[in-house]
Protein backbone atom coordinates (compact mmCIF):
# COMPACT_ATOMS: atom_id res chain seq x y z
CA UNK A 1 12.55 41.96 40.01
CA UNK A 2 11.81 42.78 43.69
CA UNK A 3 8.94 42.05 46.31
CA UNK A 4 7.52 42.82 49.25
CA UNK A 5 4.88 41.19 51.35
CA UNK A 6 3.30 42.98 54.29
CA UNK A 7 1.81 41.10 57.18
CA UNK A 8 -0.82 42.55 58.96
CA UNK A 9 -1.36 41.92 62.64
CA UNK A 10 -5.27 40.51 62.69
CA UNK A 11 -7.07 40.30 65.82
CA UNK A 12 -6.62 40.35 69.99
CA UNK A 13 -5.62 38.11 72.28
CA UNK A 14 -6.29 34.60 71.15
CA UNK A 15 -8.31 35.50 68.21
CA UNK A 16 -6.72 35.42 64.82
CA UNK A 17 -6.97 36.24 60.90
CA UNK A 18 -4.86 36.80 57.56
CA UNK A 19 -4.67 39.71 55.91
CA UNK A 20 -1.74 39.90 53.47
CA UNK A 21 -0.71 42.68 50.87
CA UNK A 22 2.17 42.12 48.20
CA UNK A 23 3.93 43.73 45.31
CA UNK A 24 6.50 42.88 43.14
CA UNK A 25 8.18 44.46 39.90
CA UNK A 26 10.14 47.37 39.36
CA UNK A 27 9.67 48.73 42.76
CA UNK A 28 11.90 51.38 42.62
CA UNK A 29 10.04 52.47 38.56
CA UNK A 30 6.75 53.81 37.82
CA UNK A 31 3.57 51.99 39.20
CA UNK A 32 2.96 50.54 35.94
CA UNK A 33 5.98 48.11 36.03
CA UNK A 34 4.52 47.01 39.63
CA UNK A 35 1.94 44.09 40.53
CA UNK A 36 -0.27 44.69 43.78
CA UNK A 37 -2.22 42.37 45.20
CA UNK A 38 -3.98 41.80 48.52
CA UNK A 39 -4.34 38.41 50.11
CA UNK A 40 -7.29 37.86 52.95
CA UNK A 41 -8.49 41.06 55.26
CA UNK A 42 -8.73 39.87 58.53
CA UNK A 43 -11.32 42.15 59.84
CA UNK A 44 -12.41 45.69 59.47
CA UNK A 45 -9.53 47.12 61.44
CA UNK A 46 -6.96 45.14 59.12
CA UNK A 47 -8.68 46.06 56.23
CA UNK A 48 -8.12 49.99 57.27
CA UNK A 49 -3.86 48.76 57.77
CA UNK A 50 -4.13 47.23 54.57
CA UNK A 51 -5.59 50.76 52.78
CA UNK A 52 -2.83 52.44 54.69
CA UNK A 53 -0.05 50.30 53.62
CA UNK A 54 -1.08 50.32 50.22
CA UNK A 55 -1.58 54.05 50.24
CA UNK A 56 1.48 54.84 52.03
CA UNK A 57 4.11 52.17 51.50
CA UNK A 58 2.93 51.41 47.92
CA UNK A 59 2.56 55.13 47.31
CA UNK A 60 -0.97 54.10 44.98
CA UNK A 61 -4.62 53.10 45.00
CA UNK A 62 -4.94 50.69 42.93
CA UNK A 63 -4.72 46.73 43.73
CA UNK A 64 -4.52 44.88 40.75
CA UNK A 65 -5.85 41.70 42.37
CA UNK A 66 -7.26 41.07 45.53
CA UNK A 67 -7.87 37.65 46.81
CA UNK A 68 -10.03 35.83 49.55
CA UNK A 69 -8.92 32.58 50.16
CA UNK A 70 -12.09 31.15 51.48
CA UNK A 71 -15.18 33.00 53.57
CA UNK A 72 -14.46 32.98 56.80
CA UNK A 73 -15.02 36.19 58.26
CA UNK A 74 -11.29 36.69 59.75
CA UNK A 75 -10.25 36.64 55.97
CA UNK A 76 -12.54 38.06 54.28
CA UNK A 77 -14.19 41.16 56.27
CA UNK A 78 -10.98 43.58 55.44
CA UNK A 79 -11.40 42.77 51.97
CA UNK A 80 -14.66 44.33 51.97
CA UNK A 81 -12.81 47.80 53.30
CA UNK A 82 -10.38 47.23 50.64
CA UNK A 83 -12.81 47.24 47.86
CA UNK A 84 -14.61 49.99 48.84
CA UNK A 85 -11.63 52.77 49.59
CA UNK A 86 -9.39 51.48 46.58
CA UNK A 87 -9.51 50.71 43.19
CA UNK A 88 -8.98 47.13 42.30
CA UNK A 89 -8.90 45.38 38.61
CA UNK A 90 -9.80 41.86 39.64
CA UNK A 91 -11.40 40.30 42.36
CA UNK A 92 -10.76 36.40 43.00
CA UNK A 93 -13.03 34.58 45.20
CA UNK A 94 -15.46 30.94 45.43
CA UNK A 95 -19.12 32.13 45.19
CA UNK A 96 -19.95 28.77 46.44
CA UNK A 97 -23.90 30.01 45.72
CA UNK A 98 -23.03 29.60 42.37
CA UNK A 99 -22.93 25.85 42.63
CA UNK A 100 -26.19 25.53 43.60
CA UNK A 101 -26.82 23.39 40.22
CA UNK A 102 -24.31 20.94 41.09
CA UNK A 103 -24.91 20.29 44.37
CA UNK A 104 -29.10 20.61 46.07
CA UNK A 105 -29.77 17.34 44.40
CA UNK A 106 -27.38 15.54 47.39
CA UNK A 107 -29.68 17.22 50.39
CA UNK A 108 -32.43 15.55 52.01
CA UNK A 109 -35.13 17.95 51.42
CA UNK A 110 -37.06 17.38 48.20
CA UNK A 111 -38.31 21.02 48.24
CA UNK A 112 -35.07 22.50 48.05
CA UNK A 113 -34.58 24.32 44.52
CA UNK A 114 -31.21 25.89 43.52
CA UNK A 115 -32.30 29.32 44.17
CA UNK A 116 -33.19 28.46 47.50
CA UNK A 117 -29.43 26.44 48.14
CA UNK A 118 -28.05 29.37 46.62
CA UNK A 119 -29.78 32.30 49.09
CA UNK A 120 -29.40 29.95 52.25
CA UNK A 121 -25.53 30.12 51.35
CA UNK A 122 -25.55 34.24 50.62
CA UNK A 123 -27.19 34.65 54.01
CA UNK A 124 -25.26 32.06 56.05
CA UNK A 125 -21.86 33.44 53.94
CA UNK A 126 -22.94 36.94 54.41
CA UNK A 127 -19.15 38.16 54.66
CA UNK A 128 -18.24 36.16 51.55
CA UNK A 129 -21.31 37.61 49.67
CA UNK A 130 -20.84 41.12 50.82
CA UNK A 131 -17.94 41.12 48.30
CA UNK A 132 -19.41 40.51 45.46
CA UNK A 133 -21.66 43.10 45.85
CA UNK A 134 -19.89 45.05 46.52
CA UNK A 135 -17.30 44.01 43.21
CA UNK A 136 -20.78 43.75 41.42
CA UNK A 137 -21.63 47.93 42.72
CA UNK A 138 -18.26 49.07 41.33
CA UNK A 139 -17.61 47.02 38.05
CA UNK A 140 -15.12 44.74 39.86
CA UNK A 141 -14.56 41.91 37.59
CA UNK A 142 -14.90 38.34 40.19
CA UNK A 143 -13.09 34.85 39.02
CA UNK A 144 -13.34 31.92 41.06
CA UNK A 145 -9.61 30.33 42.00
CA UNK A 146 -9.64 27.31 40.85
CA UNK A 147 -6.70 24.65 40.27
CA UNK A 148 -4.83 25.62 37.30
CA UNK A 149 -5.57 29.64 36.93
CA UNK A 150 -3.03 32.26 36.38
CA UNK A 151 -2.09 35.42 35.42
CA UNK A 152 -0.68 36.16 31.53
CA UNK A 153 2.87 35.70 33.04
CA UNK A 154 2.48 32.97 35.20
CA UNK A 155 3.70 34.49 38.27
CA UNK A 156 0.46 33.94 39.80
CA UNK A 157 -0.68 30.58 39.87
CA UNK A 158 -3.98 28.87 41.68
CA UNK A 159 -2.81 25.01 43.09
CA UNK A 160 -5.75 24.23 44.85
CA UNK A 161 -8.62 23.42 45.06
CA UNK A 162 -9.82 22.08 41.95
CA UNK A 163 -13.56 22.19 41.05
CA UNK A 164 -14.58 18.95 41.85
CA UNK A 165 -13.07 18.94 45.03
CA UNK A 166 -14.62 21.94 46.18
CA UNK A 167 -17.97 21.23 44.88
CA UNK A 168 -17.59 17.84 47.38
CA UNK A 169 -16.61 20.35 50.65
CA UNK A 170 -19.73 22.42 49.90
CA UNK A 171 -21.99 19.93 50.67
CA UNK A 172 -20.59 20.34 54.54
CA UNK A 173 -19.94 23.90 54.84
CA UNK A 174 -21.71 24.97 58.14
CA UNK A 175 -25.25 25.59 58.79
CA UNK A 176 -26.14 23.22 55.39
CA UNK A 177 -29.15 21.33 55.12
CA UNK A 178 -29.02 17.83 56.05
CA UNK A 179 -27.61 15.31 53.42
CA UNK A 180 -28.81 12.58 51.84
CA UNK A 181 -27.93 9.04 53.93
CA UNK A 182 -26.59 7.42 50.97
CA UNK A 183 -23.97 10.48 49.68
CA UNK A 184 -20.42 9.81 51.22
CA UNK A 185 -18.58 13.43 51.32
CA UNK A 186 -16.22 14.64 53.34
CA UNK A 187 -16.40 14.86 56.93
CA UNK A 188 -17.72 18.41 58.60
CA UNK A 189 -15.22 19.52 61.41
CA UNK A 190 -15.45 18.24 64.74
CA UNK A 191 -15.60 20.45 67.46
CA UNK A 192 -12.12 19.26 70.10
CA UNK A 193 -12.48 20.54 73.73
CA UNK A 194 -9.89 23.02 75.05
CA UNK A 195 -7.85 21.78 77.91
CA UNK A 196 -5.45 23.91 79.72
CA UNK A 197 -2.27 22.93 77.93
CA UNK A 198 0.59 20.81 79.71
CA UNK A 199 4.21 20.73 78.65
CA UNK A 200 6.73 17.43 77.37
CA UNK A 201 10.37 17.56 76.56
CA UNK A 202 11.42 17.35 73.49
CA UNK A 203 14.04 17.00 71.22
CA UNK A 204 15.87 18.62 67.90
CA UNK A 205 16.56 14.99 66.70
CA UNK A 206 13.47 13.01 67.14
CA UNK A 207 10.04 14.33 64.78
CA UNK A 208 6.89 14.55 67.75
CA UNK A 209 4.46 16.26 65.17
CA UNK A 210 2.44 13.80 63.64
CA UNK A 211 -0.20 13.46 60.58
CA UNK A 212 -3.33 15.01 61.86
CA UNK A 213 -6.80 13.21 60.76
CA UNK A 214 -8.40 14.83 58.10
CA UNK A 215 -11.68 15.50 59.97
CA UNK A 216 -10.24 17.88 61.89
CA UNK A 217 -10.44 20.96 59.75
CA UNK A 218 -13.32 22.39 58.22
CA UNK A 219 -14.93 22.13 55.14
CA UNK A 220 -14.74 26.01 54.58
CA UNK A 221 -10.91 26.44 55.82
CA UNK A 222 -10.12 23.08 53.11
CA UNK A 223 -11.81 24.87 50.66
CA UNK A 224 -9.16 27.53 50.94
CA UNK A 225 -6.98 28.71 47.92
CA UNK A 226 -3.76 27.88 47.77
CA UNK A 227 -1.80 30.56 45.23
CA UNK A 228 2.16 30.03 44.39
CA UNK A 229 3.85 33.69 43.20
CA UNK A 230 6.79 33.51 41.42
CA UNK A 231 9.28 36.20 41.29
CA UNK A 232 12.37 35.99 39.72
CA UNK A 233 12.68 31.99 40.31
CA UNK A 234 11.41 33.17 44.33
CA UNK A 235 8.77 31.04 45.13
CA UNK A 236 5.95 32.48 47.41
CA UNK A 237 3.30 30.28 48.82
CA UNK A 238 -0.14 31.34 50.02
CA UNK A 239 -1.83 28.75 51.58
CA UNK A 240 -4.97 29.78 53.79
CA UNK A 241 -6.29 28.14 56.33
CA UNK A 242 -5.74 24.81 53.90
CA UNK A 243 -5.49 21.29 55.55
CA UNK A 244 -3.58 17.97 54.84
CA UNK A 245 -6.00 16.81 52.43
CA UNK A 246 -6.33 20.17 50.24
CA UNK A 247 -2.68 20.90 50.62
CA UNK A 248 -1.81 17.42 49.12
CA UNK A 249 -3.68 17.84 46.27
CA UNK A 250 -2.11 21.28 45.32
CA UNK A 251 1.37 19.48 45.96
CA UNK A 252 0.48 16.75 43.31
CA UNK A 253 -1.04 19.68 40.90
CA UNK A 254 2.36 21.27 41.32
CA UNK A 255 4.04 17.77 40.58
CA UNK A 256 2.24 17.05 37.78
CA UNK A 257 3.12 20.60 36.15
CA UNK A 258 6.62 20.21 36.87
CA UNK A 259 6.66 22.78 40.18
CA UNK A 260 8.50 22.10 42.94
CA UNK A 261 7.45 23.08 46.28
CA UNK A 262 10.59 21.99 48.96
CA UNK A 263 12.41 25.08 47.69
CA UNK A 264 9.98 28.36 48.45
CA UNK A 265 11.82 31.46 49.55
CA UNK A 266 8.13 32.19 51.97
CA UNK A 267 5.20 30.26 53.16
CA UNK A 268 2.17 31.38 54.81
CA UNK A 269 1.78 28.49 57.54
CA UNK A 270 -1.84 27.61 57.47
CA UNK A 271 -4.24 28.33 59.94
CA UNK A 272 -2.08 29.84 62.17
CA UNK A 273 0.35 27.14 62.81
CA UNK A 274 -2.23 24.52 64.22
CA UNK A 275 -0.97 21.20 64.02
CA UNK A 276 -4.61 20.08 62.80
CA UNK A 277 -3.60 21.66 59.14
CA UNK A 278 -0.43 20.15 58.62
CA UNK A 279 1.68 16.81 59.76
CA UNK A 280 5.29 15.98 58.93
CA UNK A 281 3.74 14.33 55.39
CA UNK A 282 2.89 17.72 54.44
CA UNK A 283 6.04 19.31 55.77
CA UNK A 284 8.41 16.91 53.94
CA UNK A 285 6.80 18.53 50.39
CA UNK A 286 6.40 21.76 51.41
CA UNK A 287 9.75 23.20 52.51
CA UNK A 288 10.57 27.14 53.12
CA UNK A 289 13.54 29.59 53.90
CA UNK A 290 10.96 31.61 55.83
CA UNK A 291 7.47 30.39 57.38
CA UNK A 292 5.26 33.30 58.64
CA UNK A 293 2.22 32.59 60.66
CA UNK A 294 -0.41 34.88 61.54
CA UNK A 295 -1.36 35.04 65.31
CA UNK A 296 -2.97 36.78 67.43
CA UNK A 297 -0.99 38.15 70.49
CA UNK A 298 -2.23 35.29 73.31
CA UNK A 299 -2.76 32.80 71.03
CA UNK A 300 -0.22 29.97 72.06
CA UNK A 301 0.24 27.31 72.62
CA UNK A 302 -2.76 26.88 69.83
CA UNK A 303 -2.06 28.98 67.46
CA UNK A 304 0.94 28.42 66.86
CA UNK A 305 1.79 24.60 67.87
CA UNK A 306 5.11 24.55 69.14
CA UNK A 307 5.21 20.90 67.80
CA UNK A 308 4.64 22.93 64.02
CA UNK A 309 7.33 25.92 64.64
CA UNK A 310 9.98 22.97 65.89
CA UNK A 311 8.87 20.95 62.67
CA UNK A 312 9.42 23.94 60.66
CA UNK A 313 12.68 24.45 62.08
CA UNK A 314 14.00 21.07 61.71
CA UNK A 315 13.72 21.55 57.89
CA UNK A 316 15.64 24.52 57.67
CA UNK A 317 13.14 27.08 58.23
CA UNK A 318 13.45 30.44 59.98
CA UNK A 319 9.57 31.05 61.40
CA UNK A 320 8.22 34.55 62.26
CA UNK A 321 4.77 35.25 63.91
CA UNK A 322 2.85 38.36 63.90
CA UNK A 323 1.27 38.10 67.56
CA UNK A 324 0.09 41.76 67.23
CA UNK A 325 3.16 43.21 64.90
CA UNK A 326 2.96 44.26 61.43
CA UNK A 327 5.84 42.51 59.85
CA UNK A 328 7.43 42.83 56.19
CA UNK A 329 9.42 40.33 54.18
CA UNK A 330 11.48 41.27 50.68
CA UNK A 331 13.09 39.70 48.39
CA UNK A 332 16.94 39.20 48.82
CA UNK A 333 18.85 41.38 47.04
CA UNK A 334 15.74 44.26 48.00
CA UNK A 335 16.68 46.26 51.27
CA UNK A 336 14.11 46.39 54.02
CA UNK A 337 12.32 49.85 53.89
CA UNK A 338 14.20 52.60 56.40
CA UNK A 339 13.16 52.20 59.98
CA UNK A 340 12.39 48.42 59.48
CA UNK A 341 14.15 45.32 61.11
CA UNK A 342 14.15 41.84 60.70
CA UNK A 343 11.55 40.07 62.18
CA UNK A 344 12.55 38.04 65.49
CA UNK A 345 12.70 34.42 64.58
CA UNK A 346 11.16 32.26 67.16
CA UNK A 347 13.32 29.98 68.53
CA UNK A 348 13.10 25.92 68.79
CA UNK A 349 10.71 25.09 72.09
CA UNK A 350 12.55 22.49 74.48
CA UNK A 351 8.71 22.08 75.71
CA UNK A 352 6.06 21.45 73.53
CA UNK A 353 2.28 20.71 73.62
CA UNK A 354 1.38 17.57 74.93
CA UNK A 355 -1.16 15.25 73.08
């Protein structure tokens, strides 16, 4: 049973975004025998290259699921394109004003109800909210990914985040209202000033990436989902813009249900390869054939860290970047479509990032 997963190039110069499509199944049989889904939208523009490719290369319009990881606006704005020009069966997304119940009693403000938690989040999540409506407008079913969901054959499976863990990041999403003194959560990101970037040696033999601090990504992009396809024993892994502490968690979900995740045939690098997402900890678990990371054309030496790309590389790893190219990926024994070429791998840096 082939696949295919399409890349989409998201974003100018520095800026970045995700915006994924993939199907897998009898690819060569009628559309019936096929599974479609779309991963993340970047922005408007990628959402149109995501119609396109779905139109054209997938020769249909119909997505049977479409997924936003979390709601920033780089992944989910496409989406919003995607639900509107296509048919779709399933929508899976947080509505993190749904968890209004759980979670106004921790904020300092006495006069702050549910509803009003709930419609501060809508407007400050606009993006996010958009697509429900618009799911909501066109009988879109919506299910929230949470740790532990699948499909009927398992090929789809949800490792992150679990309820209670997300429930704990809402609390600091941005623009929230002030928390109660006495509530420990997790820290909000904190802002790190850009420096023009200067240049060490290094070398194949001696690990220079190291464990970032958890504070260092947001509560939104840690809220991300992390989704594992399988496909004829291929493991694909779809991890956001997750960090070390969210990514950890999936890997001991995975553990615990007897999944493996140092032998994927692809993984989506999070957050563009920034060495604030992932350390060698991480990388140790989570082990690919192929890493993709989605970039925008000028966006090293940020996005991606060379320090990451070498790390991926010195665990066997051949890495690919978009950087303003549509790229495609399929399975091995499935031929890459005519006029297509393998992606240029990028090499391992001799100079990397310094601290």
């Amino acid at each position: 049973m082939p696949f295919e997963v399409d890349f989409m190039p998201v974003g100018g110069g520095e800026r970045s975004g995700d915006a994924f499509a993939l199907r897998f199944g009898n690819l060569s049989g009628l559309r019936s025998e096929q599974t479609i889904c779309v991963i993340d939208g970047g922005t408007k523009e990628s959402g149109d290259a995501l119609v396109a490719c779905i139109r054209n290369d997938y020769g249909t319009d119909y997505v049977d699921f479409v997924i936003c990881s979390h709601p920033d606006s780089d992944h989910s704005s496409g989406l919003s394109v995607v639900l509107e020009e296509l048919r779709c069966g399933l929508l899976i997304m947080h509505r993190p004003w749904e968890h209004s119940d759980s979670i106004h009693h921790m904020f300092d403000d006495p006069k702050l109800t549910p509803d009003k938690l709930a419609g501060r989040m809508e407007r400050n999540l606009f993006s996010a909210h958009e697509l429900e409506q618009i799911a909501t407008r066109k009988g879109i079913q919506i299910v929230e990914p949470f740790q532990g969901l699948k499909n009927e054959t398992g090929s789809i499976h949800v490792l992150g985040p679990e309820m209670t863990f997300y429930q704990s990041l809402l609390t600091t999403f941005r623009d929230m209202p002030e928390l109660k003194t006495e509530i420990s959560v997790i820290s909000a990101f904190k802002g790190v000033v850009s420096k023009v970037a200067t240049w060490v040696e290094e070398r194949y033999d001696i690990e220079t990436l190291v464990d970032p601090s958890s504070d260092l990504v947001s509560a939104e992009n840690n809220s991300s989902c992390i989704v594992l396809f399988t496909v004829d024993s291929q493991k694909l892994l779809f991890t956001g813009d997750a960090g070390c502490e969210a990514l950890s968690r999936a890997i001991d979900y995975a553990r615990s249900v007897g999944i493996s995740l140092d032998d994927l045939y692809l993984l989506q690098v999070p957050h563009h390869g920034s060495r604030r997402n992932v350390g060698p900890t991480i990388l140790n678990q989570i082990k690919a054939k192929t890493a993709f990371i989605s970039v925008g054309p000028d966006g090293a030496p940020k996005h991606p860290s060379r320090r990451v790309t070498n790390a991926l590389r010195r665990r066997g790893a051949t890495v690919c970047l978009t950087a303003g190219k549509r790229l495609m990926q399929s399975s091995p024994a499935w031929p890459l479509r005519s006029g297509w070429v393998p992606a240029p791998e990028v090499p391992f840096y001799l100079q990397v990032e310094d601290e």
